[in-house]
N, C-alpha and C. Protein backbone atom coordinates (compact mmCIF):
# COMPACT_ATOMS: atom_id res chain seq x y z
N UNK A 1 14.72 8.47 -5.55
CA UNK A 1 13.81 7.50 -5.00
C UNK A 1 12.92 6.96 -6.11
N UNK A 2 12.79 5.76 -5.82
CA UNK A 2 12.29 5.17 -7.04
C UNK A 2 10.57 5.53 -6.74
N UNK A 3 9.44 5.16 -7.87
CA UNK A 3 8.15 5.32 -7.91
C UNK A 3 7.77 3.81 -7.91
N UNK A 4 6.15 3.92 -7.06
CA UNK A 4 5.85 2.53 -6.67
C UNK A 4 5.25 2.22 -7.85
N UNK A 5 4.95 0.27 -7.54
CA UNK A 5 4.38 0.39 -8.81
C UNK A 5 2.70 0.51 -8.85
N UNK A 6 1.97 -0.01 -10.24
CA UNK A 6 0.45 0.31 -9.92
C UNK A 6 -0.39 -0.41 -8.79
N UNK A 7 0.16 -1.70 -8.88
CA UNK A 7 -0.49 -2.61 -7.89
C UNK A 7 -0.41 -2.11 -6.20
N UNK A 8 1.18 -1.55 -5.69
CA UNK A 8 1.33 -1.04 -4.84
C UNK A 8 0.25 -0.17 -4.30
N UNK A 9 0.53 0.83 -5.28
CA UNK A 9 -0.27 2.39 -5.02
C UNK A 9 -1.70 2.13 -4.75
N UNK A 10 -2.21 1.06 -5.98
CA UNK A 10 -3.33 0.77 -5.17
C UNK A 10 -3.62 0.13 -4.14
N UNK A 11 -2.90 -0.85 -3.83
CA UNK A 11 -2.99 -1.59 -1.96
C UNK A 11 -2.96 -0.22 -1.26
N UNK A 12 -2.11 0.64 -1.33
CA UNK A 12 -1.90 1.71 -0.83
C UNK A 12 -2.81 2.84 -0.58
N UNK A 13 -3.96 3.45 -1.64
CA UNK A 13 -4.50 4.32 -1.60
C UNK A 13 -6.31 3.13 -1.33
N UNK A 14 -6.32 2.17 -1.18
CA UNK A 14 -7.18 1.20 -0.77
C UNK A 14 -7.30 1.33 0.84
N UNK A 15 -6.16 1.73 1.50
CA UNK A 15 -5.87 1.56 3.29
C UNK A 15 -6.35 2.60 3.69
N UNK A 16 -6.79 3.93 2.95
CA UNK A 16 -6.72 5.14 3.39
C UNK A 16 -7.73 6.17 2.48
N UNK A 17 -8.38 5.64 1.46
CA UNK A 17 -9.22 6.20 0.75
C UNK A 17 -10.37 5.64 0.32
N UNK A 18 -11.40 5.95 -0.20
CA UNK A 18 -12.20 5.70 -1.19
C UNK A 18 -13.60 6.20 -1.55
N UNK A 19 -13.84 5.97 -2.95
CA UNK A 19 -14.64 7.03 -3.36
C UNK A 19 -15.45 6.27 -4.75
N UNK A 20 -16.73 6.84 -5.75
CA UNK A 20 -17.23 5.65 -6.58
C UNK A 20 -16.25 6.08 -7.32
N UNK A 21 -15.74 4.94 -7.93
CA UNK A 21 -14.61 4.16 -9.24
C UNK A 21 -13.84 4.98 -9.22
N UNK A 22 -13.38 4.81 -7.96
CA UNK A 22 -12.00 5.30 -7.54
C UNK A 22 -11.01 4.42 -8.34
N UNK A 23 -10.95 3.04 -8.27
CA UNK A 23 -9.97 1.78 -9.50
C UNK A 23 -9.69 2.12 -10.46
N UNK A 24 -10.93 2.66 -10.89
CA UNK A 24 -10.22 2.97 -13.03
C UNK A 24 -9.96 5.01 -12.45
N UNK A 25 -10.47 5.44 -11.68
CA UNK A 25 -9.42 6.94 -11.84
C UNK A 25 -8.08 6.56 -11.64
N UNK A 26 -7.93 5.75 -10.46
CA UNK A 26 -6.38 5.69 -9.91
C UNK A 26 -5.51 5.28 -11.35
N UNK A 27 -6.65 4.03 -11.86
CA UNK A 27 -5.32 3.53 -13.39
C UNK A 27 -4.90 4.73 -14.03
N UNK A 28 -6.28 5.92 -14.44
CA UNK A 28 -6.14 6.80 -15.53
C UNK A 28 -4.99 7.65 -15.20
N UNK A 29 -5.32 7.69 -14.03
CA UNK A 29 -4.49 8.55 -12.97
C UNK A 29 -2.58 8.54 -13.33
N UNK A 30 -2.20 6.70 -12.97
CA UNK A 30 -0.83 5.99 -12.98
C UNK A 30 -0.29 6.31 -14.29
N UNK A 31 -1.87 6.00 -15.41
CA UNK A 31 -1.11 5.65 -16.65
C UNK A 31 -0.69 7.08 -17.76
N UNK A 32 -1.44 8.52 -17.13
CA UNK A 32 -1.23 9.57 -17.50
C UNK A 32 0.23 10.35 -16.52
N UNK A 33 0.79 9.56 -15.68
CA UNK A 33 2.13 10.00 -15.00
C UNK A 33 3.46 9.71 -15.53
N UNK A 34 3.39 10.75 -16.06
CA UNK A 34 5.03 10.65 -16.55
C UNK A 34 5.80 10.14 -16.19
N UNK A 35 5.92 10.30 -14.68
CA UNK A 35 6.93 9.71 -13.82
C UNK A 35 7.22 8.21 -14.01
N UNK A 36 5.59 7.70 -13.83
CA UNK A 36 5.40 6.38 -13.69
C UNK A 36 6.09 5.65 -14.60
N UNK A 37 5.59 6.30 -16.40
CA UNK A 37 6.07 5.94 -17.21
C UNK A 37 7.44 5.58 -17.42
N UNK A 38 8.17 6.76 -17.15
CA UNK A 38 9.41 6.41 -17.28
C UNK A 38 10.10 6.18 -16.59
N UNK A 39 9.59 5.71 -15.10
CA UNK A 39 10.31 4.91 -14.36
C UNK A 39 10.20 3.49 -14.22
N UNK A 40 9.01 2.66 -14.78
CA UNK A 40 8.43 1.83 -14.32
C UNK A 40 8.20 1.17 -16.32
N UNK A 41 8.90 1.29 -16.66
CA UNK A 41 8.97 0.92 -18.18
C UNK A 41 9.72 -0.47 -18.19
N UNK A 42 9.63 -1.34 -19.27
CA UNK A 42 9.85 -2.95 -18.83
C UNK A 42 11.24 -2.45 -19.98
N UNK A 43 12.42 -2.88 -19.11
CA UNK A 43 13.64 -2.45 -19.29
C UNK A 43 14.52 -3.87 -20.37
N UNK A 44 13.43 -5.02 -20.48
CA UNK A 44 14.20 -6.15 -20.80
C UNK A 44 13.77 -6.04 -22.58
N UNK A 45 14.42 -6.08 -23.70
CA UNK A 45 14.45 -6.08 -25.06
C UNK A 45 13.34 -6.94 -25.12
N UNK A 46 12.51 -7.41 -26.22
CA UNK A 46 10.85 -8.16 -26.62
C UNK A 46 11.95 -9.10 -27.31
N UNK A 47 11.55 -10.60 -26.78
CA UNK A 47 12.16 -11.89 -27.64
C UNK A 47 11.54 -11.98 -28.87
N UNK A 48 12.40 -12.29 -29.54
CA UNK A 48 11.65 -13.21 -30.88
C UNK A 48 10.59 -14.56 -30.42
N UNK A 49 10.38 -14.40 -31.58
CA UNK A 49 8.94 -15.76 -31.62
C UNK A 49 9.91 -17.35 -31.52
N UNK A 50 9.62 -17.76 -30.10
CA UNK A 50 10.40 -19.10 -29.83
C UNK A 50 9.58 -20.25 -30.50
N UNK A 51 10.22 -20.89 -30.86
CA UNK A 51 9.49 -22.54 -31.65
C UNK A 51 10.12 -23.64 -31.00
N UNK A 52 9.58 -24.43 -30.88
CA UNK A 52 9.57 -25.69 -30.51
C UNK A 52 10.43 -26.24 -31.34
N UNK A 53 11.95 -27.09 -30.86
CA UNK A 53 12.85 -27.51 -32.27
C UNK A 53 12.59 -29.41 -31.27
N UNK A 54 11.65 -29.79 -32.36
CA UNK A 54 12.00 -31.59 -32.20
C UNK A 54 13.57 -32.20 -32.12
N UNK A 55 13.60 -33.18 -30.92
CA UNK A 55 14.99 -33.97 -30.46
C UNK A 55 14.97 -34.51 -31.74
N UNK A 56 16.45 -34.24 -32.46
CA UNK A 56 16.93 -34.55 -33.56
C UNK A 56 17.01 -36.86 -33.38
N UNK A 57 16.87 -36.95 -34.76
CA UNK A 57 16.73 -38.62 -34.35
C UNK A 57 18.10 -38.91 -34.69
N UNK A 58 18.92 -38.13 -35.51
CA UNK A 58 20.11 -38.48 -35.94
C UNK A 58 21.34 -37.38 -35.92
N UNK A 59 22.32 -37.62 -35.33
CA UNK A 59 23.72 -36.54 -35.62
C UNK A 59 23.35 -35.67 -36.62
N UNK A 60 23.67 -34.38 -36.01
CA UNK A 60 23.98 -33.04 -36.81
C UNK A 60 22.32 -33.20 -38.11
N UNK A 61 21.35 -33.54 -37.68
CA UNK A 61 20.04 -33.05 -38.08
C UNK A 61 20.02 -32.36 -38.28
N UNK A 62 20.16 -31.43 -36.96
CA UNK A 62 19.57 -29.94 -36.27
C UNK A 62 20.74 -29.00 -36.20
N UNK A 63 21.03 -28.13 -36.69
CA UNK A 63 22.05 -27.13 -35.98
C UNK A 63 21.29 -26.07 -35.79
N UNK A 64 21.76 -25.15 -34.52
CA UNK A 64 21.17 -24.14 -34.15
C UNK A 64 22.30 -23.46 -33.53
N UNK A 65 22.28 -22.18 -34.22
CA UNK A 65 23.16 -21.12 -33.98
C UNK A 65 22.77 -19.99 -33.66
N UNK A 66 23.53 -18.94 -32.85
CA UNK A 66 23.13 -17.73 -32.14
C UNK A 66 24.55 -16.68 -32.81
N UNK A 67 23.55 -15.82 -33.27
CA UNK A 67 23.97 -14.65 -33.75
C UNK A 67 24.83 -13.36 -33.00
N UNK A 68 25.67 -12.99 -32.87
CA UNK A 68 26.27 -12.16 -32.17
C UNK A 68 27.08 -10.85 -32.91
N UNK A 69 26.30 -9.89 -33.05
CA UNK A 69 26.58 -8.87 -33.82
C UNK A 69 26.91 -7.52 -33.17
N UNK A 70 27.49 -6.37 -33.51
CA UNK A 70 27.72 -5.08 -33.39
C UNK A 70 28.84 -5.10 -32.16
N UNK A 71 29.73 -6.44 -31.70
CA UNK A 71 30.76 -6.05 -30.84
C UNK A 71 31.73 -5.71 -31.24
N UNK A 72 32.81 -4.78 -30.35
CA UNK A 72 33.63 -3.84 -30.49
C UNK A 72 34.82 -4.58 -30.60
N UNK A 73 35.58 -3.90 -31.76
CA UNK A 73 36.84 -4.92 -32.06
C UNK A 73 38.05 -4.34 -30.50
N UNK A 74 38.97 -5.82 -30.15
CA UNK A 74 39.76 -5.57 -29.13
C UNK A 74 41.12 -4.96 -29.80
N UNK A 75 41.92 -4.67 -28.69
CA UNK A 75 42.89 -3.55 -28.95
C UNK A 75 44.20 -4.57 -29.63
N UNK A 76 44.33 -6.17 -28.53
CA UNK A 76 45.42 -6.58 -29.55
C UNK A 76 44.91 -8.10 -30.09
């Protein structure tokens, strides 16, 4: 079963609890859970730094190519 996330837990423990600065225990709380951590970890690789490429005014200005590295050679 998966773990909720922080925003959840707190809608959640908001319906049924509260106490003074209960908000920042609950964070200290989420962000010291192991569980949380490693269930709830942002699973997508960090992009490179995107730039803005100006509409070329003339043929083959601009080339832009994408790199494709470490695939596995096929059998035939």
């Amino acid at each position: 079963m998966g773990h909720m996330s922080e925003d959840r837990t707190r809608e959640r423990v908001s319906r049924t609890a509260w106490w003074p600065k209960w908000e920042q225990e609950l964070s200290e709380y989420i962000k010291a859970c192991e569980r949380f951590q490693k269930e709830n970890r942002n699973h997508e690789k960090k992009y490179g730094l995107l730039q803005h490429i100006e509409e070329p005014k003339h043929l083959w200005e601009t080339i832009n190519m994408d790199w494709v590295t470490g695939l596995v050679l096929g059998g035939k």
